[in-house]
C-alpha atoms as a PDB file:
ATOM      1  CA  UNK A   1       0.000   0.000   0.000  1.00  0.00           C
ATOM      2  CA  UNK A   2       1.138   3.258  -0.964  1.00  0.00           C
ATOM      3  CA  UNK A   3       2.159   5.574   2.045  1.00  0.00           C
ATOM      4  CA  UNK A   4       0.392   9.359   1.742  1.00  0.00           C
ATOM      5  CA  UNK A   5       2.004  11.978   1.665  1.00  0.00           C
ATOM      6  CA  UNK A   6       1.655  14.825   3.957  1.00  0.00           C
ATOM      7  CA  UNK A   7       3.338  17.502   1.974  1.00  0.00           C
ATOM      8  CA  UNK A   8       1.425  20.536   1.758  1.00  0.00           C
ATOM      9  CA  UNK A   9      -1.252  19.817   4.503  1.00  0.00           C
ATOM     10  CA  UNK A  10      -1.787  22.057   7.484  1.00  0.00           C
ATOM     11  CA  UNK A  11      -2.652  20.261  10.945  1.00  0.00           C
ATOM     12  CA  UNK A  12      -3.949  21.609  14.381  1.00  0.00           C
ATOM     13  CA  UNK A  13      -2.349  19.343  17.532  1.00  0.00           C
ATOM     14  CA  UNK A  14      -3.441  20.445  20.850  1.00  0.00           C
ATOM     15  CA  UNK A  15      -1.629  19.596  24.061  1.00  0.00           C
ATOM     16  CA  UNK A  16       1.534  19.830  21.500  1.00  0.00           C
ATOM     17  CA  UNK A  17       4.085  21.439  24.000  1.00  0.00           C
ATOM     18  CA  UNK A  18       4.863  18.186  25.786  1.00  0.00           C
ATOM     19  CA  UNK A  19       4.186  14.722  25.272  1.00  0.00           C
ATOM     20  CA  UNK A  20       2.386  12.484  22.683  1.00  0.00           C
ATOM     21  CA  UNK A  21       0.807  16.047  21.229  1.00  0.00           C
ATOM     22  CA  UNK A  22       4.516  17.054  20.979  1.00  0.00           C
ATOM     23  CA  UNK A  23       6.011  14.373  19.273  1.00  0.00           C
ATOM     24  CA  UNK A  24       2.946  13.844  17.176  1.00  0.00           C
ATOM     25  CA  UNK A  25       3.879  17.557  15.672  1.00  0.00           C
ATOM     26  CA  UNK A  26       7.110  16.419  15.031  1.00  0.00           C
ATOM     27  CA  UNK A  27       6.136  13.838  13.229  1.00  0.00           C
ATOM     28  CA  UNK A  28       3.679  15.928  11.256  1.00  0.00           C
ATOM     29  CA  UNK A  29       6.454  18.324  10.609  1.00  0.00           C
ATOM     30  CA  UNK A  30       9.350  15.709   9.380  1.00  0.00           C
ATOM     31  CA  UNK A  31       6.325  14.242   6.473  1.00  0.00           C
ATOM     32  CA  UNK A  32       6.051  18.270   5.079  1.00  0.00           C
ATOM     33  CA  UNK A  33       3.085  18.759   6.894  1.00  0.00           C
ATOM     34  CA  UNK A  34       2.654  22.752   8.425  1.00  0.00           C
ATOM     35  CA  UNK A  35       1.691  22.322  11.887  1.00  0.00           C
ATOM     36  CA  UNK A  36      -0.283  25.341  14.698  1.00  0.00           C
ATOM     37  CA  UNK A  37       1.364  24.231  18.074  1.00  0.00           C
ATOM     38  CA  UNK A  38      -0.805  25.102  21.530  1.00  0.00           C
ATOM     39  CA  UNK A  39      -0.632  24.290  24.589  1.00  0.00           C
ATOM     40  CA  UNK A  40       0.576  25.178  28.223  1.00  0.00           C
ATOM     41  CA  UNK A  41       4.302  25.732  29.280  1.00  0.00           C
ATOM     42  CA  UNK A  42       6.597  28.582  30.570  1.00  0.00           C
ATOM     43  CA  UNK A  43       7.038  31.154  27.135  1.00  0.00           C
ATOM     44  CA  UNK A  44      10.787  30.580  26.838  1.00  0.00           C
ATOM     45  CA  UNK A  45       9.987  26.421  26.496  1.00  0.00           C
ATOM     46  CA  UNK A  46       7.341  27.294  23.768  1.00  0.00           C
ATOM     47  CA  UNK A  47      10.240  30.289  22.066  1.00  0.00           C
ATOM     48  CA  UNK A  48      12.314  27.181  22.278  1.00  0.00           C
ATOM     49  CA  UNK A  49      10.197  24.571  20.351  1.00  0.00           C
ATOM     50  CA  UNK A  50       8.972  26.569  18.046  1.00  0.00           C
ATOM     51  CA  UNK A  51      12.550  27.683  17.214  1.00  0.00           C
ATOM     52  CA  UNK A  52      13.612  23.605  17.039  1.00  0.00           C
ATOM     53  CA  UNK A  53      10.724  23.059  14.094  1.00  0.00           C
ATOM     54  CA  UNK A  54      12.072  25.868  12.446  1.00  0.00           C
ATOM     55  CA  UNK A  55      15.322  25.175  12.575  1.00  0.00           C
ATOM     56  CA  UNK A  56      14.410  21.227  12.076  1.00  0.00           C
ATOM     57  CA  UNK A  57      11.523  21.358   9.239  1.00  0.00           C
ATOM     58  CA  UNK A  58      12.821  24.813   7.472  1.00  0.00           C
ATOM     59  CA  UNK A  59      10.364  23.819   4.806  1.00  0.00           C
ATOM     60  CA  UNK A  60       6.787  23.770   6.611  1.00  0.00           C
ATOM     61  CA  UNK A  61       5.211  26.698   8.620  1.00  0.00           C
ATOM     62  CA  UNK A  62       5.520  26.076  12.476  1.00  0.00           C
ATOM     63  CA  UNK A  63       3.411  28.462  14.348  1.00  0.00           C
ATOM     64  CA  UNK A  64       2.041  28.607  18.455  1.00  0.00           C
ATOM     65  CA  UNK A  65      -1.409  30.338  19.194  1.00  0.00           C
ATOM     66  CA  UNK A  66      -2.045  30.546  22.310  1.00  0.00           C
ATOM     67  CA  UNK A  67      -5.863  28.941  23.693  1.00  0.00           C
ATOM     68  CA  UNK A  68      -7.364  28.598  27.252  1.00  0.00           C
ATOM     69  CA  UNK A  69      -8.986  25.492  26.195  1.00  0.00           C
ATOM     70  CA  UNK A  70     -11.175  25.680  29.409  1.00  0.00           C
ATOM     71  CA  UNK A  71     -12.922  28.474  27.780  1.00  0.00           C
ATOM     72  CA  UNK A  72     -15.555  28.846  24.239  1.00  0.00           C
ATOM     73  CA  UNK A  73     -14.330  32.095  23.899  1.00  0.00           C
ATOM     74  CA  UNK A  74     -10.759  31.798  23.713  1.00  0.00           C
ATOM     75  CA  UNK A  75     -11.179  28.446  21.841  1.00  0.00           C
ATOM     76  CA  UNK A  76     -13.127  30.358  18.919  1.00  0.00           C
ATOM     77  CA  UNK A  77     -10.679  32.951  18.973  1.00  0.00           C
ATOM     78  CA  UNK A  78      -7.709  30.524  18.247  1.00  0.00           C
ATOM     79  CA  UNK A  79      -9.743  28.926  15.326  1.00  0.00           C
ATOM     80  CA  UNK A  80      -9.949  32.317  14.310  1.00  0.00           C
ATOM     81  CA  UNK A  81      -6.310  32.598  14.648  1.00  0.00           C
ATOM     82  CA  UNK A  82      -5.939  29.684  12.881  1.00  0.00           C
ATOM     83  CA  UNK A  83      -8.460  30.591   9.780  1.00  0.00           C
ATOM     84  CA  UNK A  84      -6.267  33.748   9.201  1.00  0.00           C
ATOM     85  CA  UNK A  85      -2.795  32.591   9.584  1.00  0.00           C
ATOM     86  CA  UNK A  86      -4.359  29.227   7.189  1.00  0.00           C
ATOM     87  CA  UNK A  87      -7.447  30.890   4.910  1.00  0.00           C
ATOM     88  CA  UNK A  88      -7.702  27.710   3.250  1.00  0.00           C
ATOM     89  CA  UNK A  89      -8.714  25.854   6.323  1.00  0.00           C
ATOM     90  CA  UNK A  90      -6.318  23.034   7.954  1.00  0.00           C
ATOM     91  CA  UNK A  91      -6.225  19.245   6.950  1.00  0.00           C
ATOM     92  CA  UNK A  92      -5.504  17.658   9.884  1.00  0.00           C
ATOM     93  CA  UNK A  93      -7.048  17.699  13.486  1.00  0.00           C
ATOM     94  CA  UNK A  94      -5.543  15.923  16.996  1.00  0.00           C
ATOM     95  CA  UNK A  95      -7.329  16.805  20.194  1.00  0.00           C
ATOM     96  CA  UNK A  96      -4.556  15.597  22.293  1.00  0.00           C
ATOM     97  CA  UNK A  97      -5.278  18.210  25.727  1.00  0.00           C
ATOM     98  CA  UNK A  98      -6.254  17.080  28.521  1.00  0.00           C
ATOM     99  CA  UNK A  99      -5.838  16.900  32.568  1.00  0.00           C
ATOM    100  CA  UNK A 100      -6.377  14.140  34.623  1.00  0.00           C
ATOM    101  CA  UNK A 101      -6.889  14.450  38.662  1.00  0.00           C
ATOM    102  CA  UNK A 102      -7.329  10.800  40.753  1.00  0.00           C
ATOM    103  CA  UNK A 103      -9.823  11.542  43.585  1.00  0.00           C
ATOM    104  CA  UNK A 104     -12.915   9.443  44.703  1.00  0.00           C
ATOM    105  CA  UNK A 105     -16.361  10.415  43.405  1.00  0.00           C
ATOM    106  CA  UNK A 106     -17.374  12.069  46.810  1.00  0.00           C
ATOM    107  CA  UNK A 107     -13.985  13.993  47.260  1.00  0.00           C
ATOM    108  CA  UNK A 108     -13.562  15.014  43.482  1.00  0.00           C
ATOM    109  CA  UNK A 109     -12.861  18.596  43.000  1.00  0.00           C
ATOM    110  CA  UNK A 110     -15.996  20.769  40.755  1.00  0.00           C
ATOM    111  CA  UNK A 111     -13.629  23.005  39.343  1.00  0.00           C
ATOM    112  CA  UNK A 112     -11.076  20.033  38.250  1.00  0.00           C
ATOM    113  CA  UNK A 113     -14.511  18.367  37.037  1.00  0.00           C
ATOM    114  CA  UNK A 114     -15.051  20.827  35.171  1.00  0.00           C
ATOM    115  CA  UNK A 115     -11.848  22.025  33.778  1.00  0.00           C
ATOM    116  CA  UNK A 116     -11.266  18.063  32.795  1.00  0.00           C
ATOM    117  CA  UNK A 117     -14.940  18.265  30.765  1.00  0.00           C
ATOM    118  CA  UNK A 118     -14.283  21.658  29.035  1.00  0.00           C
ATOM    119  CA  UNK A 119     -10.737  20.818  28.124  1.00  0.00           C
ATOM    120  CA  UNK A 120     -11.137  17.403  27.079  1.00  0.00           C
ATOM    121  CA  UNK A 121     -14.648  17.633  25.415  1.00  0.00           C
ATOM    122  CA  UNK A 122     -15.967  20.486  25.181  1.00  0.00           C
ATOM    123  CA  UNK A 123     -13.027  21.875  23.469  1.00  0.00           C
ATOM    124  CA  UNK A 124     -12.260  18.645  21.406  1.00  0.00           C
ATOM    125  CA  UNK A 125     -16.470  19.378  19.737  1.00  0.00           C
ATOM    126  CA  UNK A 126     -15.717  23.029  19.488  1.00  0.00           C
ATOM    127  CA  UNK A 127     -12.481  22.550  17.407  1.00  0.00           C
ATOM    128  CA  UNK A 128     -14.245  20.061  15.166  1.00  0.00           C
ATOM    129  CA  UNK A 129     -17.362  22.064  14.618  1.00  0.00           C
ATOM    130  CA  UNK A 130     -15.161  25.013  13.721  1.00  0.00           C
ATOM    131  CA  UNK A 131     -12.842  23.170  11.136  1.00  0.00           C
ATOM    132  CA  UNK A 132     -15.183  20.897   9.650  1.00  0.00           C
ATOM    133  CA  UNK A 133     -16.612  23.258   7.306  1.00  0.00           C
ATOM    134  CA  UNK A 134     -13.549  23.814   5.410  1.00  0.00           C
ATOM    135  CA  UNK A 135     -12.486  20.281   5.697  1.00  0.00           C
ATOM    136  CA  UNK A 136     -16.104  19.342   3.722  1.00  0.00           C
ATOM    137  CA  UNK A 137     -15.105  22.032   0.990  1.00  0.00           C
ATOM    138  CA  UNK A 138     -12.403  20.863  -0.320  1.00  0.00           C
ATOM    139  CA  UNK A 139     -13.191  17.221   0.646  1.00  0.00           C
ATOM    140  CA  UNK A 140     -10.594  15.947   2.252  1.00  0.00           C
ATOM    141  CA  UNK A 141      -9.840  16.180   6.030  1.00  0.00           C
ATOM    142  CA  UNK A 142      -8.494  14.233   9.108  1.00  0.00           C
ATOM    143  CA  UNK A 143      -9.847  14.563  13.105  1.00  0.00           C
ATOM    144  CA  UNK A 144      -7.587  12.447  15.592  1.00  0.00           C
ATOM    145  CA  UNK A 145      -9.451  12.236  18.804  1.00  0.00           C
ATOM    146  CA  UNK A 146      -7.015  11.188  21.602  1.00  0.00           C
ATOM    147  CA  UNK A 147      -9.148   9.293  23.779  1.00  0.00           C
ATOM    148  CA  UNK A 148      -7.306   6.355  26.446  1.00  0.00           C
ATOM    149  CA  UNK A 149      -7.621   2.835  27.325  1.00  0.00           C
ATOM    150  CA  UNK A 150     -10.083   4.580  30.113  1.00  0.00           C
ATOM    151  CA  UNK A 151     -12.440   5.388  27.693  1.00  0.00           C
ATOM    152  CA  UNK A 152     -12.769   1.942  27.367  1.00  0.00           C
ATOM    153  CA  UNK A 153     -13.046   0.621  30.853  1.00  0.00           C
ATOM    154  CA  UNK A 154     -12.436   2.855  33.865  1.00  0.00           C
ATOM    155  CA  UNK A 155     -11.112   2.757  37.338  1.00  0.00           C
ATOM    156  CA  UNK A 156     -11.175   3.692  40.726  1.00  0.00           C
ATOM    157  CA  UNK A 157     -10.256   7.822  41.042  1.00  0.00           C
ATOM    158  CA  UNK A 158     -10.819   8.325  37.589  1.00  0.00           C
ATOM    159  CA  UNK A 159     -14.388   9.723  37.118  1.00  0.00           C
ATOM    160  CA  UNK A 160     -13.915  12.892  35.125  1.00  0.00           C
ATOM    161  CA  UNK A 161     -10.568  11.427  32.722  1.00  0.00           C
ATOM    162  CA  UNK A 162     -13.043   8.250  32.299  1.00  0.00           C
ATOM    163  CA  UNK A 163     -15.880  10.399  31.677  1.00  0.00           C
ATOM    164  CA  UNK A 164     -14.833  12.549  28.921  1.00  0.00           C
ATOM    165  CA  UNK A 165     -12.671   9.658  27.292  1.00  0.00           C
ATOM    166  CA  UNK A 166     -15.778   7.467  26.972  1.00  0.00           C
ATOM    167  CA  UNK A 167     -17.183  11.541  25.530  1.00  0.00           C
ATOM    168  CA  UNK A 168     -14.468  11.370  23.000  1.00  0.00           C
ATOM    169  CA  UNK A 169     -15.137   7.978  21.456  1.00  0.00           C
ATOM    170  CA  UNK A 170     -18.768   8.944  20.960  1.00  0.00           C
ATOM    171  CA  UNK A 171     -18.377  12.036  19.803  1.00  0.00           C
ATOM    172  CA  UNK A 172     -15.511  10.524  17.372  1.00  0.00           C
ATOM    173  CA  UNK A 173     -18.471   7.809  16.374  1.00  0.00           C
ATOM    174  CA  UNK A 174     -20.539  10.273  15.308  1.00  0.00           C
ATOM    175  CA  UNK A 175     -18.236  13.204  13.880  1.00  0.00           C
ATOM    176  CA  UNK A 176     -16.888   9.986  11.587  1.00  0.00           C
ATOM    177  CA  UNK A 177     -20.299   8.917  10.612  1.00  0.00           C
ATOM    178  CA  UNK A 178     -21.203  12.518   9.135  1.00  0.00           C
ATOM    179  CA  UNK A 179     -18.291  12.866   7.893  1.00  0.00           C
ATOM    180  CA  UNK A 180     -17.260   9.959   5.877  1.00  0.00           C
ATOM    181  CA  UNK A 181     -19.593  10.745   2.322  1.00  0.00           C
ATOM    182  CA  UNK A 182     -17.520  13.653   2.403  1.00  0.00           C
ATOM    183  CA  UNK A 183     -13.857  12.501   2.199  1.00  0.00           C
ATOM    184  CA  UNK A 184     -13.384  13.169   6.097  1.00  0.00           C
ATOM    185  CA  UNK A 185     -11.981  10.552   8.206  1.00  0.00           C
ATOM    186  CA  UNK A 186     -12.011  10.692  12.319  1.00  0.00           C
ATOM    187  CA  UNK A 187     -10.679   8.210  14.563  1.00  0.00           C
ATOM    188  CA  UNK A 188     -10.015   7.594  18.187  1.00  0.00           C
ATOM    189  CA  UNK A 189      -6.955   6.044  19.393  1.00  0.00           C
ATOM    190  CA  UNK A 190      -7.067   4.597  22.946  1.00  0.00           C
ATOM    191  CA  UNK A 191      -3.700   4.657  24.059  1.00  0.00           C
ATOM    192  CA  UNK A 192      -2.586   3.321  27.775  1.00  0.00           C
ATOM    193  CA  UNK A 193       0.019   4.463  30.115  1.00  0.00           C
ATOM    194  CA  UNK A 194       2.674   6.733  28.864  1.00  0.00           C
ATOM    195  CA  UNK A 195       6.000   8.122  29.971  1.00  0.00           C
ATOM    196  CA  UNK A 196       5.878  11.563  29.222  1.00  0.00           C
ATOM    197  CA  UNK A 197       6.424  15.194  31.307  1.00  0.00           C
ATOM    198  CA  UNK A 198       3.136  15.882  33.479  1.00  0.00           C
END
């Protein structure tokens, strides 16, 4: 099978300062792909990564926007970000953020509840529902949902991460349904534990 090329496209990753969402951009980045960075980290680690793709992938457009992803407003704002720095929309999605807190039900924390829904979810439906259109245009588009092996199953501590993981495969299920006539692909990927920064 053929491998596609990348070359040309233009992909959102959230969460992309550290971790999976990091390395996933550099991925991106090394197949010719233009990539918006975002995420959370002290400004002169974000100068710093943004100056490695540039140095690194000298022939794609590395940019960070800045998004409180806890937040509609500021999430709409970065997609307008986004639309003007790309006016031909982006090709590639990955909801990577998230937070995850262990506490039991009766102990666990409203505002970490909710931070850990609006990050994770809320955020993850209002990226889609702002890229989408452009994606169905020109009919081709990809939406990378990073949901976890505790969106499959759960465990003890974990009732907001297992919550909105669970969220994330069913919104993926139906984002992937609608848009499939259309040349637009979405897909979960469950991954388990991983060594990476907290």
């Amino acid at each position: 099978m053929e491998k596609m090329s990348h070359a040309g496209k233009v992909a959102v990753i959230t969460g992309s300062t550290s971790g999976i969402g990091l390395e996933i951009a550099r991925y991106l980045a090394r197949e010719e792909c233009s990539v918006v960075i975002t995420g959370l980290g002290e400004q002169s680690a974000i100068d710093s990564i943004v100056s490695e793709f540039r140095t690194n992938y000298p022939t794609v457009k590395t940019n960070y926007i800045a998004a409180d992803l806890r937040d509609v407003s500021s999430v709409k704002s970065f997609c307008e970000s986004v639309n003007k720095l790309h006016p031909d929309g982006i090709d590639i999605l990955v909801n990577n953020a998230g937070i995850q807190l262990m506490a039991p039900v009766e102990e666990y924390p409203d505002d970490i509840w909710n931070d850990t829904l609006a990050i994770t979810l809320t955020a993850s439906f209002q990226l889609i529902k702002s890229f989408i259109p452009k994606m169905k245009t020109k009919g081709w588009g990809r939406i990378i949902n990073m949901s976890s092996q505790q969106g499959l199953i759960s465990a003890p501590g974990k009732c907001a991460y297992s919550t909105v993981k669970h969220g994330i495969i069913g919104l993926t299920k139906c984002v992937a349904l609608e848009g499939a006539p259309l040349g637009i692909t979405c897909n979960a990927i469950c991954p388990g534990y991983v060594d990476a920064p907290t």
